[in-house]
N, C-alpha and C. Protein backbone atom coordinates (compact mmCIF):
# COMPACT_ATOMS: atom_id res chain seq x y z
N UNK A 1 0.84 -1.19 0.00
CA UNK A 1 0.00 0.00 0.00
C UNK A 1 0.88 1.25 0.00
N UNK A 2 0.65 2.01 -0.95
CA UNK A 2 1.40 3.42 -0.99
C UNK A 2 1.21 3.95 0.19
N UNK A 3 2.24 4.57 1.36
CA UNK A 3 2.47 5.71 2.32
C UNK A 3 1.54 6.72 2.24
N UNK A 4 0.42 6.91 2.88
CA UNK A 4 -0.45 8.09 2.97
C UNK A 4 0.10 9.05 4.11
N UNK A 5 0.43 8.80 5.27
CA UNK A 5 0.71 9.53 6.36
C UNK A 5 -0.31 9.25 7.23
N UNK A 6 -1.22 8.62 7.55
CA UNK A 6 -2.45 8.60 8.49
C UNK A 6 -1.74 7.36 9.45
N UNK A 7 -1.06 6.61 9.05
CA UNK A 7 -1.26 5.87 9.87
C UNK A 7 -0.21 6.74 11.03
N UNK A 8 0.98 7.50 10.23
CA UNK A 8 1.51 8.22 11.15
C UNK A 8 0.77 9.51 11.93
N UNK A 9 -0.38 9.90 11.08
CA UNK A 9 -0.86 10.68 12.06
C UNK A 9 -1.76 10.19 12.97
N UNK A 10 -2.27 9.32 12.69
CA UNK A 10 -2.98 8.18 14.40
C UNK A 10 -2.38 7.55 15.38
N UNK A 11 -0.89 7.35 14.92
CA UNK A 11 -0.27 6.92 16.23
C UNK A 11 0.21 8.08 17.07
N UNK A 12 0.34 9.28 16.38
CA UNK A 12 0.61 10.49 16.64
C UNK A 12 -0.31 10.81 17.72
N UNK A 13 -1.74 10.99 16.92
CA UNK A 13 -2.87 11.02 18.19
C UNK A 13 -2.87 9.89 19.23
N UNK A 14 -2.75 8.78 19.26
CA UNK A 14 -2.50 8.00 20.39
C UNK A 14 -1.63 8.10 20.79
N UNK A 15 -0.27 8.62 21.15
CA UNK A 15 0.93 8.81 21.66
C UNK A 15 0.62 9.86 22.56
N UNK A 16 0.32 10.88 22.43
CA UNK A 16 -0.30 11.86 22.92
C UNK A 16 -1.60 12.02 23.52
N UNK A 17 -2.29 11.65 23.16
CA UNK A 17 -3.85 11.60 23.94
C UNK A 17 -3.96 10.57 24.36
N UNK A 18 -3.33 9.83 24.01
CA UNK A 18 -4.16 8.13 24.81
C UNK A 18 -2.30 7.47 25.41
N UNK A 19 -1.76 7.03 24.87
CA UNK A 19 -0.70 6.54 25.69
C UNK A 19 -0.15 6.66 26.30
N UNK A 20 0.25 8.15 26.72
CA UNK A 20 0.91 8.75 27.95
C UNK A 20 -0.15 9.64 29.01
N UNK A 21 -1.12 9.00 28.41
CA UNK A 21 -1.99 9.38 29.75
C UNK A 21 -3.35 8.57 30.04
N UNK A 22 -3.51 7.64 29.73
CA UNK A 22 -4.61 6.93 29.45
C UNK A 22 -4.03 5.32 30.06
N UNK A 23 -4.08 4.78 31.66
CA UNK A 23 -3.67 3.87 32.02
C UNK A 23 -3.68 2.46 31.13
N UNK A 24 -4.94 2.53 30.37
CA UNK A 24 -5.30 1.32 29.98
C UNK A 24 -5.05 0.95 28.64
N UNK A 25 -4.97 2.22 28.22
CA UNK A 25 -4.19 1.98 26.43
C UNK A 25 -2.35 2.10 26.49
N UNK A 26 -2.04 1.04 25.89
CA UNK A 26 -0.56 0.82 25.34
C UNK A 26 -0.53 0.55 23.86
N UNK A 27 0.32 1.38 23.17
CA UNK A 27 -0.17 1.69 22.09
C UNK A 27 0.55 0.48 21.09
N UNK A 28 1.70 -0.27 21.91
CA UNK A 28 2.86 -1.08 21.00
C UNK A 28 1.31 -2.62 21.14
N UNK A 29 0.19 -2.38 21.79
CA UNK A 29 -0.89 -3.89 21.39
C UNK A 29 -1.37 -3.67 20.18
N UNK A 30 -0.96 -2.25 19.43
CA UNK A 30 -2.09 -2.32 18.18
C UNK A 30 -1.58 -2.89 17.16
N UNK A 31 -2.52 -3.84 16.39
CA UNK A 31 -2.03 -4.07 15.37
C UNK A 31 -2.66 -3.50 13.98
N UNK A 32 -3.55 -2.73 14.27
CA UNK A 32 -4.13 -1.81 13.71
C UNK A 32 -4.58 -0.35 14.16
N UNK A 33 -5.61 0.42 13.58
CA UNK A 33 -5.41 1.95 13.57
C UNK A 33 -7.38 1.70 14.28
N UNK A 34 -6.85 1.55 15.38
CA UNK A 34 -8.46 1.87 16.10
C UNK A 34 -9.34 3.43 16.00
N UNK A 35 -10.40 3.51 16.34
CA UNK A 35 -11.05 5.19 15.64
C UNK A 35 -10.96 5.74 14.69
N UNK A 36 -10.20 4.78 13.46
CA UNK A 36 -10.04 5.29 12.06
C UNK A 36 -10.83 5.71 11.38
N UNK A 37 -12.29 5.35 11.62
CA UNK A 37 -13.18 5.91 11.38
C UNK A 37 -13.47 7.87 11.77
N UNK A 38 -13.29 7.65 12.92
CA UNK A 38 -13.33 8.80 13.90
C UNK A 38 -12.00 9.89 13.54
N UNK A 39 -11.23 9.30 13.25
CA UNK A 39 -9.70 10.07 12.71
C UNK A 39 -9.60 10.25 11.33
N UNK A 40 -10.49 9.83 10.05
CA UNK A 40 -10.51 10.14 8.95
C UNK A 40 -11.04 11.19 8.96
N UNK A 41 -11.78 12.32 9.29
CA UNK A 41 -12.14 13.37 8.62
C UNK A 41 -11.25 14.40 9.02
N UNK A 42 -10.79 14.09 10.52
CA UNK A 42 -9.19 15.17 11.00
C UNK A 42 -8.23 15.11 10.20
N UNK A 43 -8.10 13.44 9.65
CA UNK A 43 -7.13 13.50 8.61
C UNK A 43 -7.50 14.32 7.36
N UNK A 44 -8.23 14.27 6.94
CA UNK A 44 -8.37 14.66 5.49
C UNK A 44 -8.13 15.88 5.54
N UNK A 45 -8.52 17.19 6.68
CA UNK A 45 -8.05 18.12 6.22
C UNK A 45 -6.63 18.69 6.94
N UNK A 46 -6.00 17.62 7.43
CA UNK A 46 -4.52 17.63 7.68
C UNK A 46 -3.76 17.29 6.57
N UNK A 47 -4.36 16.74 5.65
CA UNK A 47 -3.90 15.78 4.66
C UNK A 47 -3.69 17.01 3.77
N UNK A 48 -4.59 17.90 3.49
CA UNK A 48 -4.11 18.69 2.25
C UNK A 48 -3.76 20.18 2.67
N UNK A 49 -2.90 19.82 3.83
CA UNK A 49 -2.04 20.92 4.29
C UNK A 49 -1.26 20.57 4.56
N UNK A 50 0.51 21.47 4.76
CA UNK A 50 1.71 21.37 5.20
C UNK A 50 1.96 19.72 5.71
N UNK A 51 1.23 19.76 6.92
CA UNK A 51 1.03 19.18 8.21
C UNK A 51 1.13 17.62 7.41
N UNK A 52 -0.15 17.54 6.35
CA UNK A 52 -0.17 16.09 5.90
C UNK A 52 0.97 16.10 5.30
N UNK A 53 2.03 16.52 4.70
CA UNK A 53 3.21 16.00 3.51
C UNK A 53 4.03 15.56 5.00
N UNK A 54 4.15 16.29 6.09
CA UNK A 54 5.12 15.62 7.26
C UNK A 54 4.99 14.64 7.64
N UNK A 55 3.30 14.23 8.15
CA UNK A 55 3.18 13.10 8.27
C UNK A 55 3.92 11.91 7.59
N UNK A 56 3.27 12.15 5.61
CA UNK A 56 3.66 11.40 5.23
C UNK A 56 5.35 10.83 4.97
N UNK A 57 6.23 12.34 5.21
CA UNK A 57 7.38 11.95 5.32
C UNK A 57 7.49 10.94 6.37
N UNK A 58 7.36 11.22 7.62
CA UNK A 58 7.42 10.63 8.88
C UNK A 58 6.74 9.01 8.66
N UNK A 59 6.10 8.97 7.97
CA UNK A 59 5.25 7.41 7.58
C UNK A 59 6.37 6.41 6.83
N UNK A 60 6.84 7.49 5.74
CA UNK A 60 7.87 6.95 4.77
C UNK A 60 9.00 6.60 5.36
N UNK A 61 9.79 7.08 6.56
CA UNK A 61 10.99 7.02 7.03
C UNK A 61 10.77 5.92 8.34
N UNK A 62 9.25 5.35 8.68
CA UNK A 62 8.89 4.83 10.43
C UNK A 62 7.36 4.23 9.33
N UNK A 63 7.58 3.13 8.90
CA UNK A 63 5.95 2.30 8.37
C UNK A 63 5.42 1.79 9.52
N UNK A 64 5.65 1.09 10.13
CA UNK A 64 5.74 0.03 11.00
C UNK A 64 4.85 0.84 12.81
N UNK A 65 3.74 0.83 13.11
CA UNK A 65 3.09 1.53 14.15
C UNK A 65 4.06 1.67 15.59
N UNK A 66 4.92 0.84 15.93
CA UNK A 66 5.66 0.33 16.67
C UNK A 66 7.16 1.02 16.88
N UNK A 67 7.66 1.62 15.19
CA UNK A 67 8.77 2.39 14.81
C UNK A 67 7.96 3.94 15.33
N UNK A 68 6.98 4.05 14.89
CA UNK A 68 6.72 5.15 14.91
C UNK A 68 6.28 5.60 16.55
N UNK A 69 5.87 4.74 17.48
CA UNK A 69 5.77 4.84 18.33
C UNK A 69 7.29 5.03 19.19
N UNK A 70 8.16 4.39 18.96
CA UNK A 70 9.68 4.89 19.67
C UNK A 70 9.95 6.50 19.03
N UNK A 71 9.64 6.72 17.58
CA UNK A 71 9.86 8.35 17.43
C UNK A 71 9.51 8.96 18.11
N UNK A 72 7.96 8.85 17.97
CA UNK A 72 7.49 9.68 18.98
C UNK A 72 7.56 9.74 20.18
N UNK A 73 7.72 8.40 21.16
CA UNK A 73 8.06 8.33 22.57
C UNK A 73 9.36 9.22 22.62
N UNK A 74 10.04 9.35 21.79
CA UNK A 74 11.45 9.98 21.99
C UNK A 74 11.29 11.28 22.33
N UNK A 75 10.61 11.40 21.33
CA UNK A 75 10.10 13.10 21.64
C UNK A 75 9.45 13.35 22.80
N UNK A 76 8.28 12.66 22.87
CA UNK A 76 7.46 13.36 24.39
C UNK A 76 8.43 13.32 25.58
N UNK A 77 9.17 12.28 25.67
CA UNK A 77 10.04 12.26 27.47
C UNK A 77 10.45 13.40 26.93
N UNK A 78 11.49 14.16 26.04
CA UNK A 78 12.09 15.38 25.86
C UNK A 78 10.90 16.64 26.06
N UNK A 79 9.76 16.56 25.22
CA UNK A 79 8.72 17.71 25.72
C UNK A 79 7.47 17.18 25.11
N UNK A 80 6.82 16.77 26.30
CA UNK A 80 5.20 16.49 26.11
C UNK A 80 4.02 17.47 25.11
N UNK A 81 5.07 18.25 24.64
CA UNK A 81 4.19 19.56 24.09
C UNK A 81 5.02 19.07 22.60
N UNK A 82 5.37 18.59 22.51
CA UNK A 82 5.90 18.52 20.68
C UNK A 82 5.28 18.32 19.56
N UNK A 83 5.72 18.78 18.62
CA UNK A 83 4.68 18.89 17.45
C UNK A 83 5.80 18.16 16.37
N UNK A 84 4.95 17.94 15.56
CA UNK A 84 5.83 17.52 14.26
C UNK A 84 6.69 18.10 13.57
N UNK A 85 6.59 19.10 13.76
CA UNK A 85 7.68 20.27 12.97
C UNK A 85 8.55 20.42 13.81
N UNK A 86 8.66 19.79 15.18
CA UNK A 86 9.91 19.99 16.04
C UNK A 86 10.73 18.52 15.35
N UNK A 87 10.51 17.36 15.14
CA UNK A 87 10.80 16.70 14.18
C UNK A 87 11.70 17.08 13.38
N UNK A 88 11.04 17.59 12.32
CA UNK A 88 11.93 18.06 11.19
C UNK A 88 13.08 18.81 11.69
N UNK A 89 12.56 19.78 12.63
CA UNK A 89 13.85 20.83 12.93
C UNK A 89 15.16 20.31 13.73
N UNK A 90 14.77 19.19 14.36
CA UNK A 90 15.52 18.09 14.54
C UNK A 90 16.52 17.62 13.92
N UNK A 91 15.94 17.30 12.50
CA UNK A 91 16.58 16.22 11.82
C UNK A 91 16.44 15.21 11.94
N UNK A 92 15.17 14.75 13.32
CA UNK A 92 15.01 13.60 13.55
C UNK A 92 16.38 12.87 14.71
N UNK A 93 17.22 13.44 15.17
CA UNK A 93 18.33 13.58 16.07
C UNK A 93 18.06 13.10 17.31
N UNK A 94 16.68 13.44 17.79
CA UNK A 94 16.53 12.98 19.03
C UNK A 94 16.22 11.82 19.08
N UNK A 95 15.61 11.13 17.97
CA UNK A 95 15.07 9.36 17.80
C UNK A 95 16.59 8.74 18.08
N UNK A 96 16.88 9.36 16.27
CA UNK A 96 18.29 8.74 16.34
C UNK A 96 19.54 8.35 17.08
N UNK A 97 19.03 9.50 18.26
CA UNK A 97 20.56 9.54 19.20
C UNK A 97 19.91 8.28 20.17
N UNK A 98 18.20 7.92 20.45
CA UNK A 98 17.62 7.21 21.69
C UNK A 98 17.77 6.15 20.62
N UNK A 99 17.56 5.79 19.52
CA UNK A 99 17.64 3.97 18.83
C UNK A 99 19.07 3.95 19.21
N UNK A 100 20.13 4.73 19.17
CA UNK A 100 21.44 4.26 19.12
C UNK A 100 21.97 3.63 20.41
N UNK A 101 21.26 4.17 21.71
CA UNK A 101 21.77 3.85 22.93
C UNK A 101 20.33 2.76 23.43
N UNK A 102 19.44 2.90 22.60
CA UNK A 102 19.10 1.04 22.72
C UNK A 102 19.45 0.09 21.82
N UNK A 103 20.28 0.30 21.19
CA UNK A 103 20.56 -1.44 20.14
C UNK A 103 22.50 -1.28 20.92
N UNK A 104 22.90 0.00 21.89
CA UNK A 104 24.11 -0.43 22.76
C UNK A 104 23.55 -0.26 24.48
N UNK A 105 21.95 -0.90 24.68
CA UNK A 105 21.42 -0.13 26.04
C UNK A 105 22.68 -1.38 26.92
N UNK A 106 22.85 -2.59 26.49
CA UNK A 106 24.05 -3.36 27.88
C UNK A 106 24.85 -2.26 28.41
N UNK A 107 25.70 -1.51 27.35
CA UNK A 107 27.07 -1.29 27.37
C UNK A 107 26.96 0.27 28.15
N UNK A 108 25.72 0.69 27.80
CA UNK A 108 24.95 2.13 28.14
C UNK A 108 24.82 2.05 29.30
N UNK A 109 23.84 1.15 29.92
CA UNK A 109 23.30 1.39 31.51
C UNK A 109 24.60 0.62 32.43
N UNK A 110 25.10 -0.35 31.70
CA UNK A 110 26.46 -0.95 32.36
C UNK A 110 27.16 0.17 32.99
N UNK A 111 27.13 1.17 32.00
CA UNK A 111 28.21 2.02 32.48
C UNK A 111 27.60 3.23 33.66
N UNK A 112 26.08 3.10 33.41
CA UNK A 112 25.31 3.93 34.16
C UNK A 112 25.19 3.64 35.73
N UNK A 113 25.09 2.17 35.32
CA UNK A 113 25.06 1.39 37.06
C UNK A 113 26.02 1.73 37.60
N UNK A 114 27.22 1.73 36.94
CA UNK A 114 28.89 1.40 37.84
C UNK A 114 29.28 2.83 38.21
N UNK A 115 28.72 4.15 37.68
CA UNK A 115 28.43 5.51 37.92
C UNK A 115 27.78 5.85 39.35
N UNK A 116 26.99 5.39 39.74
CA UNK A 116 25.61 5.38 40.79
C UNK A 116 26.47 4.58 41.75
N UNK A 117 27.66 3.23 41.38
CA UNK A 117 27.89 2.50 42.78
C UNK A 117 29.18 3.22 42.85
N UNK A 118 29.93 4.31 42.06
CA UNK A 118 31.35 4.80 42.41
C UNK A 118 31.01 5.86 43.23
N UNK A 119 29.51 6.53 42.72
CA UNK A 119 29.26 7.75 43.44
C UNK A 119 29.00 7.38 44.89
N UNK A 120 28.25 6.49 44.80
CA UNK A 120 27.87 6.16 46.55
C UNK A 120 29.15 5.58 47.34
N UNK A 121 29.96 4.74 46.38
CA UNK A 121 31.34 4.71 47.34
C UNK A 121 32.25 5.77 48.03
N UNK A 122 32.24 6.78 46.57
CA UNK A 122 33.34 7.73 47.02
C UNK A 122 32.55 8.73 48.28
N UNK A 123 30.78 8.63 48.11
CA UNK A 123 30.77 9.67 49.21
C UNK A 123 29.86 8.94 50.40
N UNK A 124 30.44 7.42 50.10
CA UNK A 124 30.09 6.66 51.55
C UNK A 124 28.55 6.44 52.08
N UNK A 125 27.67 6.45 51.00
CA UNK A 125 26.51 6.29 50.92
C UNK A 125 26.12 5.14 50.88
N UNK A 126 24.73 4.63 50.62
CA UNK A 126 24.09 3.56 50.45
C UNK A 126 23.59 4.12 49.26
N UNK A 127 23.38 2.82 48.40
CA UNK A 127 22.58 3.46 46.84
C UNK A 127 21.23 3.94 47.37
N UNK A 128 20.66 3.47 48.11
CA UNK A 128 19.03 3.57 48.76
C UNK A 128 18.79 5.20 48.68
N UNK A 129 20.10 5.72 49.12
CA UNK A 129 19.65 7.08 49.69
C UNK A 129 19.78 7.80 48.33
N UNK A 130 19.86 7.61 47.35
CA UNK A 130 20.15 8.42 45.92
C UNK A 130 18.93 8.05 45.31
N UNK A 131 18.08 7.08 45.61
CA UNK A 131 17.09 6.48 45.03
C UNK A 131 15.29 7.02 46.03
N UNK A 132 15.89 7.47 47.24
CA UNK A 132 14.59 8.04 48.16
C UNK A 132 14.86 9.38 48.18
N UNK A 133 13.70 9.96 48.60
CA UNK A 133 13.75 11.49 48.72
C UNK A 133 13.79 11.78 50.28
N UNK A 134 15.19 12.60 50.52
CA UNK A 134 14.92 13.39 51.60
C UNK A 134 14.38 14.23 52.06
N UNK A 135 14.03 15.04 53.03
CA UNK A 135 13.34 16.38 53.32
C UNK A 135 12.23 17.09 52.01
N UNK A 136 11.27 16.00 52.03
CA UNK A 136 10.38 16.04 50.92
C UNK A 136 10.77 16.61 49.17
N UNK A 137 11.56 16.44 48.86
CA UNK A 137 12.54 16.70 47.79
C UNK A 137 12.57 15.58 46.64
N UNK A 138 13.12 16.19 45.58
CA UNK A 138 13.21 14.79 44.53
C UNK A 138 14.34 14.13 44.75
N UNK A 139 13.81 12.94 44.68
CA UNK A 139 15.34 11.79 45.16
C UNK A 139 16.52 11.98 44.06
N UNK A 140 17.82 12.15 44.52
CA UNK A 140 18.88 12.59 43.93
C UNK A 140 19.26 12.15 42.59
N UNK A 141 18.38 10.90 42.45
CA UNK A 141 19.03 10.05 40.76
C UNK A 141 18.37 10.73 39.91
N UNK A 142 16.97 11.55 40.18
CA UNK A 142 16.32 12.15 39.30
C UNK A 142 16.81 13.81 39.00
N UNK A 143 17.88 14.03 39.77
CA UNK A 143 18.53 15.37 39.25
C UNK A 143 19.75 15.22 38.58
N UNK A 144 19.95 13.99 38.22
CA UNK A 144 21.58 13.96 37.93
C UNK A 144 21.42 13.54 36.57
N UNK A 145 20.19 13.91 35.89
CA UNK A 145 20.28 14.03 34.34
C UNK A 145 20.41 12.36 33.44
N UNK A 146 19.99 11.36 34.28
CA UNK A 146 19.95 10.40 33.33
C UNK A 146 18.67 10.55 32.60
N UNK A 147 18.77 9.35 31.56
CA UNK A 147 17.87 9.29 30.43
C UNK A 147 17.14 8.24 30.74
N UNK A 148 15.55 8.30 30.00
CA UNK A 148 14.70 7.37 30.30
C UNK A 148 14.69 6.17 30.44
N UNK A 149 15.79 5.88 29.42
CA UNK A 149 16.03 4.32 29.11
C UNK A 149 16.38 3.88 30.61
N UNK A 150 17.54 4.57 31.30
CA UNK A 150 18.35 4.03 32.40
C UNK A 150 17.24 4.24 33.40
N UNK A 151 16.62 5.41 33.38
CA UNK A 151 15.51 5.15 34.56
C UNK A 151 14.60 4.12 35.16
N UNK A 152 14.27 3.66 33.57
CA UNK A 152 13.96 2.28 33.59
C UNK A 152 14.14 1.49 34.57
N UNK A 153 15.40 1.19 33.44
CA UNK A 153 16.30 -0.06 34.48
C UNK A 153 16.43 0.24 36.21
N UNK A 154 16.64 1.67 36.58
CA UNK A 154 16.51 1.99 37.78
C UNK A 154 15.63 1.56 38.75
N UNK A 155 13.96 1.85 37.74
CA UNK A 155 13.22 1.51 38.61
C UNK A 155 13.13 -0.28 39.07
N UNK A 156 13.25 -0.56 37.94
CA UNK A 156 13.66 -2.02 37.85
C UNK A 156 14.39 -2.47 39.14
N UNK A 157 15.29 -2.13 38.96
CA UNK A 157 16.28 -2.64 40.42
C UNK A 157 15.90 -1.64 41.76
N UNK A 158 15.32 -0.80 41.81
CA UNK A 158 15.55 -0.01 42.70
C UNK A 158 14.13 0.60 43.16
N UNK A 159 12.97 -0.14 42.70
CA UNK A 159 11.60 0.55 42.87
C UNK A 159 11.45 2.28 43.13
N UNK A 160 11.59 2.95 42.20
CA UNK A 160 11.94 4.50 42.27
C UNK A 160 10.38 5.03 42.61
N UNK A 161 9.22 4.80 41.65
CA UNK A 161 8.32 4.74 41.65
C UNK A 161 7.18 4.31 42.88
N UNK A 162 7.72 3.07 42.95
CA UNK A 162 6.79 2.88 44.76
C UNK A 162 7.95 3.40 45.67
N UNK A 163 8.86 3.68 46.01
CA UNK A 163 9.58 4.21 47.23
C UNK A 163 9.22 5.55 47.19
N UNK A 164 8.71 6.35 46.30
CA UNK A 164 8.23 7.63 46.27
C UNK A 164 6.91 7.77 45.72
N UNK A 165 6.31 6.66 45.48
CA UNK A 165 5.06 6.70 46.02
C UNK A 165 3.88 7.62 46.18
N UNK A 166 4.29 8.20 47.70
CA UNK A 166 3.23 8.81 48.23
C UNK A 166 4.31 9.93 48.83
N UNK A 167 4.95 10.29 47.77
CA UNK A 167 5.96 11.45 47.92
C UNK A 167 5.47 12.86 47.74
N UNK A 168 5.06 13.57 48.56
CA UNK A 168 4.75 15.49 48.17
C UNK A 168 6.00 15.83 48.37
N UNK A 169 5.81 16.78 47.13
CA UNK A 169 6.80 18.05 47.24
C UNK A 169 6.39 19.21 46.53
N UNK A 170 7.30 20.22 46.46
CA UNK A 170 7.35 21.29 46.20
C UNK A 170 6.38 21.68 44.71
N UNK A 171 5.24 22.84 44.66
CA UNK A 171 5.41 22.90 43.28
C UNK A 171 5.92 22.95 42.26
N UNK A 172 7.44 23.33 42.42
CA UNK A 172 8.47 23.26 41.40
C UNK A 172 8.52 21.87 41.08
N UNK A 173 8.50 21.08 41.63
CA UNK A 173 9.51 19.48 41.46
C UNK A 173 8.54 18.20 41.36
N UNK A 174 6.98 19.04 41.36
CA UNK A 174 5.76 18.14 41.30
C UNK A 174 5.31 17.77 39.77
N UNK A 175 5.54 19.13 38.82
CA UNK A 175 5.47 18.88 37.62
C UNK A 175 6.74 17.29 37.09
N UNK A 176 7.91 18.00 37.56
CA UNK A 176 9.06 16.97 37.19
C UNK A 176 8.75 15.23 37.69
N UNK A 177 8.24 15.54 38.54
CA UNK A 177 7.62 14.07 39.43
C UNK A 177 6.84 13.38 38.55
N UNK A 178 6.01 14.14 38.57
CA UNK A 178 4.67 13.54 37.24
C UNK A 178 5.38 12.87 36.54
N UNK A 179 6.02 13.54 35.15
CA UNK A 179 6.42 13.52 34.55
C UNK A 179 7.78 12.17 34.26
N UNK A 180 8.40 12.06 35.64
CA UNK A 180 9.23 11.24 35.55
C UNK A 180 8.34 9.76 35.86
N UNK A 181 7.75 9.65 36.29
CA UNK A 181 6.26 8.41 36.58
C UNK A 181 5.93 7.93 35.57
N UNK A 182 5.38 9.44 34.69
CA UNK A 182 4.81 8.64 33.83
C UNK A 182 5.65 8.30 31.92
N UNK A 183 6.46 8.65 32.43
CA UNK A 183 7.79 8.61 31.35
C UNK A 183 8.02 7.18 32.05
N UNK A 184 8.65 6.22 32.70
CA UNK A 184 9.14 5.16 33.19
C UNK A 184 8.19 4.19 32.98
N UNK A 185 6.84 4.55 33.38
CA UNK A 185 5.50 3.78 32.99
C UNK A 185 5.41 3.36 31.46
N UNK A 186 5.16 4.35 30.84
CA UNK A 186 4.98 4.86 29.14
C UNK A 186 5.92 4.36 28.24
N UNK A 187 7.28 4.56 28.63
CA UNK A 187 7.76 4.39 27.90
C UNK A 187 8.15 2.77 27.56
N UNK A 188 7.96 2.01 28.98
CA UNK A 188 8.44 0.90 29.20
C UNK A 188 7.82 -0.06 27.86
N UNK A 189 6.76 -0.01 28.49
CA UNK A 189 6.31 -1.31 26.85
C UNK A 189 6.58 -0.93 25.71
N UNK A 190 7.29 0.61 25.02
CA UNK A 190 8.02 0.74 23.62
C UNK A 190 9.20 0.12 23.46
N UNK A 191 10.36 0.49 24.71
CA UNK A 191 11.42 -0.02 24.37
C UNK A 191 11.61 -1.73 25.26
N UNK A 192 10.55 -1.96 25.90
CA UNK A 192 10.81 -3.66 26.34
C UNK A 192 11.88 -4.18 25.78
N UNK A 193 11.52 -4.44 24.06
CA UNK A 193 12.69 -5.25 23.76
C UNK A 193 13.60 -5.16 23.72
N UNK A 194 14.04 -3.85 23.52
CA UNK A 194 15.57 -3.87 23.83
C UNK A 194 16.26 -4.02 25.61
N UNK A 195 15.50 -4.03 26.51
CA UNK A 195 15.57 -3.68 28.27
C UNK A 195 15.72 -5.19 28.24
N UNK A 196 14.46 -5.51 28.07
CA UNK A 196 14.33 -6.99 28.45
C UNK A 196 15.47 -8.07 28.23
N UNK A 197 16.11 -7.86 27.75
CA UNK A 197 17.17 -8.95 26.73
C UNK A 197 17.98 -9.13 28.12
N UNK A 198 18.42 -8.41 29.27
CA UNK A 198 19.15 -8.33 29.26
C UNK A 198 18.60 -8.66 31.54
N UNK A 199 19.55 -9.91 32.49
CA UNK A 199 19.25 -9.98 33.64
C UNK A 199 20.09 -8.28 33.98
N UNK A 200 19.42 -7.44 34.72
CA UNK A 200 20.22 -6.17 35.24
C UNK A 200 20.21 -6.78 36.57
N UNK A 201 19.32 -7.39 36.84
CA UNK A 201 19.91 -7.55 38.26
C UNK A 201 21.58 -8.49 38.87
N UNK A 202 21.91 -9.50 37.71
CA UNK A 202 22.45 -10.14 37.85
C UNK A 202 24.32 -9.23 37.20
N UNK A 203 23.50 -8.44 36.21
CA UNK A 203 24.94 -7.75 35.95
C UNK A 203 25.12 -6.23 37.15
N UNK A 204 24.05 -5.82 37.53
CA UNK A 204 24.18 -5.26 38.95
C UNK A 204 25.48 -5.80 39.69
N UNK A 205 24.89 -7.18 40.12
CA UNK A 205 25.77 -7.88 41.60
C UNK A 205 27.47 -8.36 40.31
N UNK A 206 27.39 -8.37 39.67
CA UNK A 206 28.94 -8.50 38.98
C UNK A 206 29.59 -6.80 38.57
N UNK A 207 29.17 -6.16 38.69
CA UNK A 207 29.49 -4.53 38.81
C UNK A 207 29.58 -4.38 40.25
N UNK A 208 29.08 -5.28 41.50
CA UNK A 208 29.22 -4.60 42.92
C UNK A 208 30.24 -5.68 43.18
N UNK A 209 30.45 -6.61 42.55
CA UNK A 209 31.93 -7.93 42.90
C UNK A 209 32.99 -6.85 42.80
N UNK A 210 33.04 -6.22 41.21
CA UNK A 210 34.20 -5.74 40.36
C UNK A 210 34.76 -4.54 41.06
N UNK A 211 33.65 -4.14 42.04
CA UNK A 211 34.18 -2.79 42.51
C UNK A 211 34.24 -2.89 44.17
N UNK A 212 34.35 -4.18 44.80
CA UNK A 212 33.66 -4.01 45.52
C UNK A 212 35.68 -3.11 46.37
């Protein structure tokens, strides 16, 4: 079937309206374009403006609902407010740079883990305490600028999510909170396959042998 762009502009709308905020929809179960009915007439007059030729670029370069869903996941953890034309202005850079550090995520978070156990050595910590929030504050791993992928794995080993829980804080750091929840949530069933491949817990305890 020739590339129209719809299918990229429906995962578009589900990425955004329904998958990162909608508990019960995950968008990597579709194997088709649900509400297509309901999304054909938005399309059509997206279609014969600007807006539709991007799509269809974006269709042409990501066929596959699943490809197009890691583009776009790429984008929202960076800004939940993105549009397609941030895309282009891109170059598409921000996908590219997140596929690259999941088809090397071992060698990536390997190096991320052994970061987190040098830091807590050199300043005599427990990892626990980089992973909880003190004096109602965001817990320290979430200011030190890692990326979603590794958060992941974080929460994975380190329950980031239920240990902060039933965490208040500040209005400044409540938006970021959200946000980091539901980025770790969201994003998880896009990049599974590349996370999954791999025991972290078991290369954890051979990173805490190597250093111990």
């Amino acid at each position: 079937m020739v590339s129209t762009g719809f299918k990229a502009y429906a995962t578009y709308i589900f990425i955004k309206n329904l998958h990162f905020s909608n508990s019960t929809f995950d968008v990597m179960k579709l194997t088709g374009i649900p509400l297509e009915k309901k999304l054909i007439d938005s399309w059509n007059n997206k279609r014969r403006k600007k807006d539709g030729l991007k799509f269809k670029a974006i269709e042409d370069e990501c066929s596959n609902i699943h490809v197009l869903a890691l583009l776009y996941g790429s984008y929202y953890v960076k800004n939940p407010n993105f549009y397609i034309q941030d895309i282009f202005e891109d170059n598409f850079e921000t996908y590219k740079k997140n596929l690259v550090v999941l088809k090397n995520i071992k060698e990536v978070l390997t190096n991320d883990i052994k970061c987190v156990i040098m830091n807590c050595k050199e300043n005599q910590i427990r990892p626990k305490t980089l992973f909880v929030s003190s004096n109602n504050s965001l817990p320290k791993i979430l200011k030190m600028g890692y990326g979603v992928n590794t958060l992941i794995v974080f929460d994975y080993l380190f329950d980031i999510l239920k240990a902060n829980e039933n965490l208040v804080v500040n209005e400044l750091e409540k938006e970021v909170l959200q946000n980091v929840r539901l980025n770790i949530r969201w994003m998880y069933p896009i990049v599974r396959s590349y996370i999954d491949k791999y025991d972290w817990k078991a290369i954890t305890k051979e990173i805490l042998e190597i250093t111990k």
